[in-house]
N, C-alpha and C. Protein backbone atom coordinates (compact mmCIF):
# COMPACT_ATOMS: atom_id res chain seq x y z
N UNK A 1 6.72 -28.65 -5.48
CA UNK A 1 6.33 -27.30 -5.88
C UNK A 1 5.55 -27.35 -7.19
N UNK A 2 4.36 -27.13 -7.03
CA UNK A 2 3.56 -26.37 -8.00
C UNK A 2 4.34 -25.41 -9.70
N UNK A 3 4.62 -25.70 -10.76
CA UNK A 3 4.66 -25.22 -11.35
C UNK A 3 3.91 -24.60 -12.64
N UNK A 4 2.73 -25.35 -13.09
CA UNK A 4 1.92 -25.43 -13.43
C UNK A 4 1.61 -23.90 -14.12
N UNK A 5 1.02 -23.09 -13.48
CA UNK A 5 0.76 -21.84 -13.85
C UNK A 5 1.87 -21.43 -14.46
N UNK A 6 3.40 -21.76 -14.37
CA UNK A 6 4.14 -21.48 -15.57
C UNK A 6 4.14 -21.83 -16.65
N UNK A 7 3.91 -23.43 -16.32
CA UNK A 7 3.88 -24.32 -18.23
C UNK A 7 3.00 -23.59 -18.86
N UNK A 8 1.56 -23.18 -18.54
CA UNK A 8 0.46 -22.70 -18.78
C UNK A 8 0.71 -21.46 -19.52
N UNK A 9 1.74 -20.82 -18.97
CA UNK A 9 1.79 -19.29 -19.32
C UNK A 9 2.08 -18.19 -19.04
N UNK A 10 3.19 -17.36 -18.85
CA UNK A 10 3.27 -16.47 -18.27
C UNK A 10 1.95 -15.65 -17.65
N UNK A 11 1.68 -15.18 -16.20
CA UNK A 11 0.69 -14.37 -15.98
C UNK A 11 0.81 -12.95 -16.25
N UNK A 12 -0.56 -12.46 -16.58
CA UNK A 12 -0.71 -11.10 -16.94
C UNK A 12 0.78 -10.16 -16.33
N UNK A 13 0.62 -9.97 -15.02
CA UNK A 13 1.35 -9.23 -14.19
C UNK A 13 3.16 -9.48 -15.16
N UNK A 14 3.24 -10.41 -14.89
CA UNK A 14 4.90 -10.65 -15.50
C UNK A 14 5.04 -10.45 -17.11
N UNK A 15 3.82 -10.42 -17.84
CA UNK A 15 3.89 -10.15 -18.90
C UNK A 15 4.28 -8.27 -19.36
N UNK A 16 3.47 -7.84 -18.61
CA UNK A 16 3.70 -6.67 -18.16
C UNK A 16 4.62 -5.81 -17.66
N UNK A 17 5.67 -6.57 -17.13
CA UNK A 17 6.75 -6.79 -16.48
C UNK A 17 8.04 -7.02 -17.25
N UNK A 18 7.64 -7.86 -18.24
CA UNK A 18 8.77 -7.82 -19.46
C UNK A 18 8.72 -7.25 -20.58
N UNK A 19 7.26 -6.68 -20.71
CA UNK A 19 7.20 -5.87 -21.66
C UNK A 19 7.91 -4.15 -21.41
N UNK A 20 7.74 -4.05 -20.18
CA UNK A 20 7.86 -2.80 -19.60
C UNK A 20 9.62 -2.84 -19.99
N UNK A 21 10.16 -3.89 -19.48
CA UNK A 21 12.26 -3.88 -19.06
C UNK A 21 12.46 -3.75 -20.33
N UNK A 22 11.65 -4.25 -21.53
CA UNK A 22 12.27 -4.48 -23.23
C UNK A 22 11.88 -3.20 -23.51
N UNK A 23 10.88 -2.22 -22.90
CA UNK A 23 10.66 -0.86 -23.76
C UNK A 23 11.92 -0.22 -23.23
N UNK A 24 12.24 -0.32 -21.90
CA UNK A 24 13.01 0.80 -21.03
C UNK A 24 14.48 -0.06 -21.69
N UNK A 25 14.88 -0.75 -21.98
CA UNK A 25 16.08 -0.94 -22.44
C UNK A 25 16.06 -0.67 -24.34
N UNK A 26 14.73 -0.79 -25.00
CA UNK A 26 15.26 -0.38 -26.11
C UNK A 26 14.94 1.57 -26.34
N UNK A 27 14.39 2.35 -25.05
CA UNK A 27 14.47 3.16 -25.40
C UNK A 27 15.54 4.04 -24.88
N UNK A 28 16.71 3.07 -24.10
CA UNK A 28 18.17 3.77 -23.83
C UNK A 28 17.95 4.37 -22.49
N UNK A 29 16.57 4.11 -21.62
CA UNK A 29 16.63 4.53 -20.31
C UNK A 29 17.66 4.29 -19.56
N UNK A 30 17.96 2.92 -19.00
CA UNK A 30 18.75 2.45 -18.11
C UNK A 30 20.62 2.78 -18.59
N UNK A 31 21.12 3.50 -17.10
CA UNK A 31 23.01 3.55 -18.18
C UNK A 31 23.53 2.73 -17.27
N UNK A 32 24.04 2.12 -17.32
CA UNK A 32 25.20 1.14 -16.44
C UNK A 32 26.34 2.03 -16.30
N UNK A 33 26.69 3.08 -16.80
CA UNK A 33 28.11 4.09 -16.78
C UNK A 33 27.62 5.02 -15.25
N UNK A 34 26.02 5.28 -15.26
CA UNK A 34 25.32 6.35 -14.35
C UNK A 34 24.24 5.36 -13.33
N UNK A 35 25.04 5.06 -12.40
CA UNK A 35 24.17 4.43 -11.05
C UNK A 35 23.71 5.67 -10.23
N UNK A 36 23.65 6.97 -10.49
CA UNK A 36 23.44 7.67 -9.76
C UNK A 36 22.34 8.30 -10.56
N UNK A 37 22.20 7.86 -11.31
CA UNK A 37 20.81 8.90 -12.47
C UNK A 37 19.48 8.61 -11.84
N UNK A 38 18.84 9.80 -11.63
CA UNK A 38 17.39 10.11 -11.62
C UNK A 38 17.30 10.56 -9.69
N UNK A 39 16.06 10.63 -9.94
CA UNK A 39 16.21 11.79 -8.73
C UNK A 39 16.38 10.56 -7.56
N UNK A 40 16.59 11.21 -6.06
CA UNK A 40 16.82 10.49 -5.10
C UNK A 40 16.50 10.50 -3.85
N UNK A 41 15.18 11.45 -3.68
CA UNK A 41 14.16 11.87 -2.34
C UNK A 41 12.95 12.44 -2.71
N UNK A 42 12.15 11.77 -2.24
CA UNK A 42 10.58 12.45 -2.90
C UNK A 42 9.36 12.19 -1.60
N UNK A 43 8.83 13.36 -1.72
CA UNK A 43 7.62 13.15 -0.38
C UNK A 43 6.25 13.09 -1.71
N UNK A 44 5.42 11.93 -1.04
CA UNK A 44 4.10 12.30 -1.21
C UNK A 44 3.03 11.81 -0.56
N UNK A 45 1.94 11.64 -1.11
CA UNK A 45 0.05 11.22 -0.76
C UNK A 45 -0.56 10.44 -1.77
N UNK A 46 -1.63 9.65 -0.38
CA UNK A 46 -2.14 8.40 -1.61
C UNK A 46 -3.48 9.22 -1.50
N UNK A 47 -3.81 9.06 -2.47
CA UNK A 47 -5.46 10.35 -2.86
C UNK A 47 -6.21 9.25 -2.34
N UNK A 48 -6.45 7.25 -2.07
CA UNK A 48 -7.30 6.63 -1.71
C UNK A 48 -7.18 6.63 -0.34
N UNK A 49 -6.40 7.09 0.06
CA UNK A 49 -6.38 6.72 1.37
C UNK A 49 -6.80 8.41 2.10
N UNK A 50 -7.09 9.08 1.96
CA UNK A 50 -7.54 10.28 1.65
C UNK A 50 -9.01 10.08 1.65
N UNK A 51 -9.53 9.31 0.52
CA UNK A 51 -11.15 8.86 0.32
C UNK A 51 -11.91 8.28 2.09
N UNK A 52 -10.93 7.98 2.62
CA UNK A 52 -11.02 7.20 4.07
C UNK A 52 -11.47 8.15 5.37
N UNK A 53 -11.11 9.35 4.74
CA UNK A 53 -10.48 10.45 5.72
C UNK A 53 -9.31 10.29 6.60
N UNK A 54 -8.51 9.59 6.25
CA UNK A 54 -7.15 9.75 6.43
C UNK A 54 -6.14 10.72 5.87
N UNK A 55 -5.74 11.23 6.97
CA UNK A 55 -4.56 12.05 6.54
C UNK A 55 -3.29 11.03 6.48
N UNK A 56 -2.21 11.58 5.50
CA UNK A 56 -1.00 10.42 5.16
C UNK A 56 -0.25 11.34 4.58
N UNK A 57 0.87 10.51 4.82
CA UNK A 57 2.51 11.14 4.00
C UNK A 57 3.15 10.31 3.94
N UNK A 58 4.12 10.31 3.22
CA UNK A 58 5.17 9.23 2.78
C UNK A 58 6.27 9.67 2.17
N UNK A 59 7.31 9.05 1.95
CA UNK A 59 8.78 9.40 1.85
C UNK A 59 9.22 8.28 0.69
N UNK A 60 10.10 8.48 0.06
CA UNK A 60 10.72 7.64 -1.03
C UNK A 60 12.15 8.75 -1.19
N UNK A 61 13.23 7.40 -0.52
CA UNK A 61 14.84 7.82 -0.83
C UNK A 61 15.33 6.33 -1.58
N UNK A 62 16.03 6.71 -2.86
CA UNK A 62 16.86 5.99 -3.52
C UNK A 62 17.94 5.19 -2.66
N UNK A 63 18.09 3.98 -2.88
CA UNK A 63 18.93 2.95 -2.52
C UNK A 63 20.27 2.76 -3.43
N UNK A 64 19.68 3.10 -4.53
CA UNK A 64 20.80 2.52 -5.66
C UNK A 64 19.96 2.79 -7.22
N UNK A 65 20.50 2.62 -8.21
CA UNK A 65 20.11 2.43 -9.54
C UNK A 65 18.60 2.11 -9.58
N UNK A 66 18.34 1.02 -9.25
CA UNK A 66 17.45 0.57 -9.36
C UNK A 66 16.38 -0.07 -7.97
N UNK A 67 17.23 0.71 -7.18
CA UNK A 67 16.15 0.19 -5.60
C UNK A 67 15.82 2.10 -5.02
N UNK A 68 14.54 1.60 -4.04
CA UNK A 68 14.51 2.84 -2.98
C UNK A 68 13.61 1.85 -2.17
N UNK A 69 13.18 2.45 -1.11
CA UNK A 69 12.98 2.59 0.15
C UNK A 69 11.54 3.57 0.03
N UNK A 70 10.55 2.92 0.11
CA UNK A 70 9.42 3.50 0.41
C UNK A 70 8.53 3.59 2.12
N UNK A 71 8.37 4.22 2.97
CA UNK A 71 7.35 4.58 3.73
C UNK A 71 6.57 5.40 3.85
N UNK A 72 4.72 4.65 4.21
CA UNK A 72 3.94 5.49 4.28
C UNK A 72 3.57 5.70 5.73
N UNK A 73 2.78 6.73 6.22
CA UNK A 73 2.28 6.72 7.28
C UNK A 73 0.85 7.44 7.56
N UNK A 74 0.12 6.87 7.96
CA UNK A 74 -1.42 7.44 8.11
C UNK A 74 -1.99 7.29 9.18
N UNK A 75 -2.55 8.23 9.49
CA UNK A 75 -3.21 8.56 11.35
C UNK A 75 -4.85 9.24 11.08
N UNK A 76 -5.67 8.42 11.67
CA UNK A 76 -6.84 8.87 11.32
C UNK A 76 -7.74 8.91 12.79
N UNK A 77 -7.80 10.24 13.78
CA UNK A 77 -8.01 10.26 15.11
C UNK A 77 -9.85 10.55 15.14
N UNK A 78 -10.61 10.56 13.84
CA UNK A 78 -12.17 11.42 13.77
C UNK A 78 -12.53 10.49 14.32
N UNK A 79 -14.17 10.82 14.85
CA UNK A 79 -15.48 10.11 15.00
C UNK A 79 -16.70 10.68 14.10
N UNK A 80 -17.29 10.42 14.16
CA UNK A 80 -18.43 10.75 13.15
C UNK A 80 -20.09 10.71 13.31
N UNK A 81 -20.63 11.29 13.24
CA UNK A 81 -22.32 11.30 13.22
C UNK A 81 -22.33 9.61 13.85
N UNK A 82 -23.56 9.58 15.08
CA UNK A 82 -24.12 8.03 15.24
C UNK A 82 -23.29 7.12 15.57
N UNK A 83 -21.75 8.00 16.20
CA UNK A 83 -20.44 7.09 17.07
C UNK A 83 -19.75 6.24 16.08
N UNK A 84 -20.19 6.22 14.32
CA UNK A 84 -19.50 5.64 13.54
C UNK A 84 -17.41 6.45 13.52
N UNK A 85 -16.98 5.46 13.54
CA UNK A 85 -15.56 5.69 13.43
C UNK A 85 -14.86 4.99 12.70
N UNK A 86 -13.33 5.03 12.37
CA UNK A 86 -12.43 4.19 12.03
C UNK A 86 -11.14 4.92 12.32
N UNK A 87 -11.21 5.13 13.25
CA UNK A 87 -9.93 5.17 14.12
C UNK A 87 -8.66 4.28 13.73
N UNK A 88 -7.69 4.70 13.24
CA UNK A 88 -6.07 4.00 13.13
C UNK A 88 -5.08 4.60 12.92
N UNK A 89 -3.92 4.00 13.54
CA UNK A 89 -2.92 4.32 12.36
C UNK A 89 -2.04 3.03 11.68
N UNK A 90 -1.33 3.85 10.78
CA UNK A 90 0.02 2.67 9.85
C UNK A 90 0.71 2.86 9.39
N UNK A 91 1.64 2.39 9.27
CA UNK A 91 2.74 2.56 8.84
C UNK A 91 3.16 1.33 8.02
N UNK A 92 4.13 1.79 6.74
CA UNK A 92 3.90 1.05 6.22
C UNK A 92 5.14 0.62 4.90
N UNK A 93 6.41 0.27 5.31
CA UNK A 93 7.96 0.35 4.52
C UNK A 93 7.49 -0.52 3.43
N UNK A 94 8.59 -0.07 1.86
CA UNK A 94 8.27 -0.88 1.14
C UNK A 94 9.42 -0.83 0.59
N UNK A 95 10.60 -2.03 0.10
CA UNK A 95 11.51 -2.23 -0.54
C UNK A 95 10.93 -2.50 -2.20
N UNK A 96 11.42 -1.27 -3.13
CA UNK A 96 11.15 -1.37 -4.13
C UNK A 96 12.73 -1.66 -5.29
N UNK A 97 12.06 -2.52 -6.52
CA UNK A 97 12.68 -3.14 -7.41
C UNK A 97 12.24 -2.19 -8.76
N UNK A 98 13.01 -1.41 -9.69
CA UNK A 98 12.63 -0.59 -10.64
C UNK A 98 12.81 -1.02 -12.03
N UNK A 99 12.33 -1.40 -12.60
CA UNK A 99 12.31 -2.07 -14.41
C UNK A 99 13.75 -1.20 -14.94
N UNK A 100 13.28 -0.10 -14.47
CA UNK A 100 14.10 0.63 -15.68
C UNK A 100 15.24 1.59 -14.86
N UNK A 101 14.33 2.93 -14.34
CA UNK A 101 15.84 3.43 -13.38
C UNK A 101 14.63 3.89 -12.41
N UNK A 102 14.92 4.44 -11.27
CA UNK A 102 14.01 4.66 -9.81
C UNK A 102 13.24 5.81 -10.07
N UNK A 103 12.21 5.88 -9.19
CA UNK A 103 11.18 7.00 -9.59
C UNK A 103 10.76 7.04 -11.18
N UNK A 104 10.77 5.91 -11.78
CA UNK A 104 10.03 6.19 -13.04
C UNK A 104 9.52 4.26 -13.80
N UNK A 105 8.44 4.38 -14.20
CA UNK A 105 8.00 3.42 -15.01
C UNK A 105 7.54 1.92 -14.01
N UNK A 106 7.83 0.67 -14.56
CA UNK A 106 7.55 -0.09 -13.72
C UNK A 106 8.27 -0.56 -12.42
N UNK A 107 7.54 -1.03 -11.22
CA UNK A 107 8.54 -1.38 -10.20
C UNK A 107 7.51 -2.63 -9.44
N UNK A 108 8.25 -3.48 -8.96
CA UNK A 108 7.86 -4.44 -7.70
C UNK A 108 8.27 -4.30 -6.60
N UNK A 109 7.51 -4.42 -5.91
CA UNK A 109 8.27 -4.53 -4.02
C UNK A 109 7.47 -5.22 -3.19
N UNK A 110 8.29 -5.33 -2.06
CA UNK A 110 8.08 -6.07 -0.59
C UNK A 110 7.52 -5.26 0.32
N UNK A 111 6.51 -5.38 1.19
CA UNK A 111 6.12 -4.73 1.73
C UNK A 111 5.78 -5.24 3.07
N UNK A 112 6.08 -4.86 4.73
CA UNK A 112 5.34 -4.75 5.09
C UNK A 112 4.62 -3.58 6.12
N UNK A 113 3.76 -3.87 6.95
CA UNK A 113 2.50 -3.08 7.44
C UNK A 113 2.27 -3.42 9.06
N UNK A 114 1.98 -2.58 9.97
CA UNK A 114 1.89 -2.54 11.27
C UNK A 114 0.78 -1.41 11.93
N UNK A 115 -0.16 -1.53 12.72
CA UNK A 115 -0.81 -0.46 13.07
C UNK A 115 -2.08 -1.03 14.20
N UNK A 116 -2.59 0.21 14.64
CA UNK A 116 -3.53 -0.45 15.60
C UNK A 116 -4.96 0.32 15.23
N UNK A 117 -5.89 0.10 15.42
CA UNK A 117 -7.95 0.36 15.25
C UNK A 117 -8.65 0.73 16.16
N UNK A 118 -9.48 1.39 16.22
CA UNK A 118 -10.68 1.38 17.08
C UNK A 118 -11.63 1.43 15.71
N UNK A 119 -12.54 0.83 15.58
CA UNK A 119 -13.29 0.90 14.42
C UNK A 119 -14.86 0.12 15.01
N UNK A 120 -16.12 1.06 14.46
CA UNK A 120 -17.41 0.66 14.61
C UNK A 120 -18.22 1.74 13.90
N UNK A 121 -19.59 0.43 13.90
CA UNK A 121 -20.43 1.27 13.14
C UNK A 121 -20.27 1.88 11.68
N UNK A 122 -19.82 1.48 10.99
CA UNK A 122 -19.22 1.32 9.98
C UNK A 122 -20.12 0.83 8.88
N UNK A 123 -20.59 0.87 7.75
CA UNK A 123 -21.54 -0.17 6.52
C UNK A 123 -20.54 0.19 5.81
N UNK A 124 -19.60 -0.94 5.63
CA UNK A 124 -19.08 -0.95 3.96
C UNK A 124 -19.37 -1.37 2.92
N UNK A 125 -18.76 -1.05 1.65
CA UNK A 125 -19.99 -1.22 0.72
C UNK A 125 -19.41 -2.70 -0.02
N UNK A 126 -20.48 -3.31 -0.67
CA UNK A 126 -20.40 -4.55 -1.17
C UNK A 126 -20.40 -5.58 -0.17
N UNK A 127 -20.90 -5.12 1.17
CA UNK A 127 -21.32 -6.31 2.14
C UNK A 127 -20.32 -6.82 3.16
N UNK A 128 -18.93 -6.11 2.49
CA UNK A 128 -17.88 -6.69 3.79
C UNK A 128 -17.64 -6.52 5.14
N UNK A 129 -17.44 -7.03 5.51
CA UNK A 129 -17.26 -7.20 7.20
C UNK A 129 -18.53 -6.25 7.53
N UNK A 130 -20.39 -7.34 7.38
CA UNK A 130 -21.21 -6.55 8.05
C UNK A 130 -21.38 -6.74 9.34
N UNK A 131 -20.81 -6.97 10.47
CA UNK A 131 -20.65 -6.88 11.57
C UNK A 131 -19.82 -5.44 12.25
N UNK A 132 -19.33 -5.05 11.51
CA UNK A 132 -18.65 -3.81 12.05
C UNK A 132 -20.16 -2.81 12.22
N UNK A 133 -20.81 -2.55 11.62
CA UNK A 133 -22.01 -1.81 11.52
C UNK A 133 -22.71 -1.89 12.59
N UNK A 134 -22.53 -2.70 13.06
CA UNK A 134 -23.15 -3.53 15.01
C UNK A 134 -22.19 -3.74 16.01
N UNK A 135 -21.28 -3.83 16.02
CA UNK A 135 -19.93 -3.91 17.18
C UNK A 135 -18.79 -3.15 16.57
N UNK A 136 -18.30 -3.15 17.72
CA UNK A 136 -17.19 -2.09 17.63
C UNK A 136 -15.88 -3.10 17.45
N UNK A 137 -15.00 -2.86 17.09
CA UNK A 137 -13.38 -3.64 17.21
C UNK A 137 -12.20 -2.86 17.51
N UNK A 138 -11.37 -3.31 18.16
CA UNK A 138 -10.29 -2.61 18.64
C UNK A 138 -8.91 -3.72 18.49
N UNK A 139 -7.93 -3.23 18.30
CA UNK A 139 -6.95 -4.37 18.72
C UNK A 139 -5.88 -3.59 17.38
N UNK A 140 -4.91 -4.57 17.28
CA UNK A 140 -3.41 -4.40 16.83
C UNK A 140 -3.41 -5.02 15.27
N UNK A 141 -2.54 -5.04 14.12
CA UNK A 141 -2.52 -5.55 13.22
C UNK A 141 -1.28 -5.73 12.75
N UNK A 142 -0.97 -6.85 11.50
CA UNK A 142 0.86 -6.88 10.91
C UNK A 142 0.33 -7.71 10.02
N UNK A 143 1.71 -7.50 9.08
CA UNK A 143 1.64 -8.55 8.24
C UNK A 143 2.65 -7.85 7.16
N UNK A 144 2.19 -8.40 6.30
CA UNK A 144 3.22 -8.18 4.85
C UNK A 144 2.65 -8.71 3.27
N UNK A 145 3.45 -8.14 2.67
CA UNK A 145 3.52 -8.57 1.06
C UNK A 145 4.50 -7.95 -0.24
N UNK A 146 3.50 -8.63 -1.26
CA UNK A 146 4.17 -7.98 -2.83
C UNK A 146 3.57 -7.40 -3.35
N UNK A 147 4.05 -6.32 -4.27
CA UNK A 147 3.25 -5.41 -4.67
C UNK A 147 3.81 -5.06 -5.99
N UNK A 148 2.50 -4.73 -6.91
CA UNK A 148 3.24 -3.76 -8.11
C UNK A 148 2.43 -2.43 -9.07
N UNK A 149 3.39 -1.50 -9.18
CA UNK A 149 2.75 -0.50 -9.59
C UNK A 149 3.48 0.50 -10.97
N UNK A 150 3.38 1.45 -10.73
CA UNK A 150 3.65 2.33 -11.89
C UNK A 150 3.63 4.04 -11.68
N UNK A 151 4.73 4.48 -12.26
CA UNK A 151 4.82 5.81 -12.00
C UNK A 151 4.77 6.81 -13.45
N UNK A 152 4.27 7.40 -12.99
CA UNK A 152 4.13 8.58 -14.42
C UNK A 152 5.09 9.81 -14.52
N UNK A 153 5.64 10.56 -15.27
CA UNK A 153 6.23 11.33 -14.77
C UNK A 153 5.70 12.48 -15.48
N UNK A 154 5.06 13.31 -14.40
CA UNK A 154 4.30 14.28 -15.07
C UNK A 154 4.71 15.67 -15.49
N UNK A 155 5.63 16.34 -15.39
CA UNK A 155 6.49 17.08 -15.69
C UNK A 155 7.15 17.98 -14.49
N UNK A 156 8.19 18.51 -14.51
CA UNK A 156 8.86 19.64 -13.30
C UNK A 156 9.21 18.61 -12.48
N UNK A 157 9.14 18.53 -11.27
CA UNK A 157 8.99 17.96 -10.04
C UNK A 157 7.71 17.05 -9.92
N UNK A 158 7.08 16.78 -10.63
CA UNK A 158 5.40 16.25 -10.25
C UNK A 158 5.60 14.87 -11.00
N UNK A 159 5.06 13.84 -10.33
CA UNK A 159 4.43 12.78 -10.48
C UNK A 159 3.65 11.62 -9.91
N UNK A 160 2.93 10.81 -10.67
CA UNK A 160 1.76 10.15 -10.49
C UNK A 160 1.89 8.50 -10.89
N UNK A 161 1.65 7.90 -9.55
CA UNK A 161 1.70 6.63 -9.00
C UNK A 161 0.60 5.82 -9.06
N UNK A 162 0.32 4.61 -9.39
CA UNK A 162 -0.48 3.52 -8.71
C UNK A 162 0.41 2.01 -8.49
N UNK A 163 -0.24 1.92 -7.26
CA UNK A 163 -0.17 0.88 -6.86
C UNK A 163 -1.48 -0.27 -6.20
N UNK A 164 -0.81 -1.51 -6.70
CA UNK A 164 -1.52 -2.65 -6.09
C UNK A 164 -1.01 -4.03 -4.94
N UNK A 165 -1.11 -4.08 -4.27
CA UNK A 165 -0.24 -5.22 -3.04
C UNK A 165 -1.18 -6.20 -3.07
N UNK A 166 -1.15 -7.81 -3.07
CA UNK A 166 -1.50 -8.68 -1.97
C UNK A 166 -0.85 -9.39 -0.96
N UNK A 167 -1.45 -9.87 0.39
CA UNK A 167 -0.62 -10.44 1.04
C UNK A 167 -1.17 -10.81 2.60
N UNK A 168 -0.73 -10.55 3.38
CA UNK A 168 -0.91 -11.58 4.53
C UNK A 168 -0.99 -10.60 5.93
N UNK A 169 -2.31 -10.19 6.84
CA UNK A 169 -2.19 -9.55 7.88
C UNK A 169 -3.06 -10.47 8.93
N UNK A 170 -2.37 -10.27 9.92
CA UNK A 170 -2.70 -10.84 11.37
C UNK A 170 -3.47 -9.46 12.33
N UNK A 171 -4.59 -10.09 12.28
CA UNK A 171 -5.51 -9.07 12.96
C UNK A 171 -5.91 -9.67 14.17
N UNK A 172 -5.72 -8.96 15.57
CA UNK A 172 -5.90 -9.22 16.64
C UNK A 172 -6.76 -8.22 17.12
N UNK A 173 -8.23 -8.77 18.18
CA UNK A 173 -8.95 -7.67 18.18
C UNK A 173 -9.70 -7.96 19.64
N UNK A 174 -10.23 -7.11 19.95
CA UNK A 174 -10.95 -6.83 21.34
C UNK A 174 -12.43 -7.00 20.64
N UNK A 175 -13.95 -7.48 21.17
CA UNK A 175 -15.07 -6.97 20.42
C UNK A 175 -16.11 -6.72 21.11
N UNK A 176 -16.90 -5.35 20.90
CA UNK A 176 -18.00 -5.08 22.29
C UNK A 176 -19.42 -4.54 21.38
N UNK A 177 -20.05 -4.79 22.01
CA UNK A 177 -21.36 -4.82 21.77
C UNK A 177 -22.61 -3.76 20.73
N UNK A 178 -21.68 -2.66 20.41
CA UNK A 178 -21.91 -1.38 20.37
C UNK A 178 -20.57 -0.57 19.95
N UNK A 179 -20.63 0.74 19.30
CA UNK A 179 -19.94 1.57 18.53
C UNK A 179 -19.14 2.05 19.90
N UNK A 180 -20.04 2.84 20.81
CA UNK A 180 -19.84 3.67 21.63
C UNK A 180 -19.21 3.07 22.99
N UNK A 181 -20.40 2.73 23.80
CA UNK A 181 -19.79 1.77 25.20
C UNK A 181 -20.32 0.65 25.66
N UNK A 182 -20.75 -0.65 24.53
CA UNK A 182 -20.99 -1.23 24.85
C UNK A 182 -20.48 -2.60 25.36
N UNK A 183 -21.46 -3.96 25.83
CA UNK A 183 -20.13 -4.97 26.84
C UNK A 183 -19.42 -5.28 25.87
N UNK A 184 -18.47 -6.05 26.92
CA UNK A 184 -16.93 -6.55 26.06
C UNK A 184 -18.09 -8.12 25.75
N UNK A 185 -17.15 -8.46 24.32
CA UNK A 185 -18.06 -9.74 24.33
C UNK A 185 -16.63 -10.66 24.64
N UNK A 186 -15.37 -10.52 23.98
CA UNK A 186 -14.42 -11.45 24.05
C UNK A 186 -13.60 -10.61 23.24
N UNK A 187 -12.07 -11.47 22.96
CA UNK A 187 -10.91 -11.12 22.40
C UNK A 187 -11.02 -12.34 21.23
N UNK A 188 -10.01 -12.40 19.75
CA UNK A 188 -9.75 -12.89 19.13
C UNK A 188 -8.64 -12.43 17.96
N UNK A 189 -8.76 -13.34 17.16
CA UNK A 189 -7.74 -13.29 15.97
C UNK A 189 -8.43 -13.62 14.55
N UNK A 190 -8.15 -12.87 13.77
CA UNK A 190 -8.28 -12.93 12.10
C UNK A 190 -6.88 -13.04 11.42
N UNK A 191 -6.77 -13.67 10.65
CA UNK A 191 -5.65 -14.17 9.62
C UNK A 191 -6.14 -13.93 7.92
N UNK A 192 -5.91 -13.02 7.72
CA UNK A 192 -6.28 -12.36 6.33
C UNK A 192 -5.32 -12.72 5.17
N UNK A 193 -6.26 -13.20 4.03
CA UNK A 193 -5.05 -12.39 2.59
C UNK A 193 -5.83 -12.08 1.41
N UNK A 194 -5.25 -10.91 1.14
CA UNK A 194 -5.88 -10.42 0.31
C UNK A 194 -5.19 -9.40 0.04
N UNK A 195 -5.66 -8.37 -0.65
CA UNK A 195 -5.31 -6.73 -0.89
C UNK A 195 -4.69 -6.38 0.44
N UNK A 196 -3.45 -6.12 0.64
CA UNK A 196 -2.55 -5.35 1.66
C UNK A 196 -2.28 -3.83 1.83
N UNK A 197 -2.30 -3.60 -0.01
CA UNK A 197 -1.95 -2.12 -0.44
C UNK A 197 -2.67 -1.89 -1.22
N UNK A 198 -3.17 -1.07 -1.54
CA UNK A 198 -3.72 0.44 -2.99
C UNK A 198 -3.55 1.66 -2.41
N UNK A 199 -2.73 1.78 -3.68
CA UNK A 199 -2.41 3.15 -4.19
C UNK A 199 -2.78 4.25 -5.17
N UNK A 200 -2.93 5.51 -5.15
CA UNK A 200 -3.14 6.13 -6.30
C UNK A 200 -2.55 7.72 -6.04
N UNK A 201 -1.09 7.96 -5.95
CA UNK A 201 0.12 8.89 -4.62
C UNK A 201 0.10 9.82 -6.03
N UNK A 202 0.60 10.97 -5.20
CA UNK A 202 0.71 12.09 -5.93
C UNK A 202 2.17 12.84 -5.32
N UNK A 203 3.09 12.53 -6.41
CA UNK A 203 4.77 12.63 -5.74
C UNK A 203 5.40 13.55 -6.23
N UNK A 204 6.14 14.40 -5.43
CA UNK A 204 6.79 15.80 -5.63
C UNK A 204 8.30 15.48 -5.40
N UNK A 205 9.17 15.64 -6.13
CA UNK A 205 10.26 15.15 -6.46
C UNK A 205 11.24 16.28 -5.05
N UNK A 206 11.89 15.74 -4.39
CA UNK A 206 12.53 16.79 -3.80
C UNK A 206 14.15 17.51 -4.30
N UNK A 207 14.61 16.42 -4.49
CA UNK A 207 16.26 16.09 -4.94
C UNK A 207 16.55 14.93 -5.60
């Protein structure tokens, strides 16, 4: 095993990470007397996934002190001018770890992700996957990862999230010629890693 990048130095991310547990413990956040402190059901929306034209919702219930239980879910049924689409949905659980106490400040989690595509005709920007812009793809997806983010707490019931994931999806796909109805050319597989998750949720505290 590789250790190296430790001798070297703690990375950004974990630095961040311990800076965050030393504020939240010297500013008396966390009680060990109160495992039940801070709220414990919250619905919200990721505003990027929104940018997509996806509609989404998601749920966050407390586990404990310092865990909850995150799922998102997003269904996106449009087509668009010139048979361009991106047809999907996902779903998407996330076991979260909280610095300090739940629904507030820093957290890490596990994540994974499941869903299926119809997607074509498409130009994304910065050049990726320029083949979608010319064939269509269809097929199934999974995978998983780690993730870490941050919550704001913006006052009343209201608060404001980001998150970042990398990690590992298995993309299985159908591919035809054209957006609309064109031939089948063949079936295959993609094995991805990279960005799994981004976030930028807008969370309404329920209870």
């Amino acid at each position: 095993m590789n250790l190296k990048w430790y001798k070297c130095g703690k990375p950004l991310l974990l630095r961040l990470w311990l800076v965050g547990s030393l504020l939240c413990l010297l500013s008396g956040k966390v009680s060990a007397q109160d495992s039940r402190r801070g709220p414990s059901l919250a619905v919200k929306t990721n505003a990027l996934y929104w940018s997509t034209s996806t509609p989404n919702l998601g749920f966050e219930a407390g586990l404990g002190r310092k865990l909850t239980l995150d799922v998102l879910g997003g269904y996106n049924p449009f087509s668009f001018g010139d048979n361009k689409k991106l047809k999907h949905w996902l779903v998407q659980p996330e076991l979260r770890w909280w610095a300090c106490e739940r629904f507030n400040d820093h957290f890490l989690g596990v994540h994974l992700h499941g869903g299926t595509y119809n997607v074509g005709g498409i130009d994304l920007p910065f050049g990726a996957f320029p083949s979608l812009e010319r064939y269509r793809y269809e097929g199934g997806f999974y995978g998983g990862g780690l993730s870490y983010g941050y919550q704001w707490i913006l006052g009343g019931r209201w608060s404001l999230e980001a998150e970042i994931g990398v990690g590992y999806t298995r993309i299985n796909y159908d591919k035809y010629d054209c957006p609309k109805c064109g031939e089948f050319l063949g079936s295959g597989s993609h094995d991805f890693l990279g960005v799994t998750k981004a976030g930028l949720s807008i969370i309404y505290i329920i209870k």
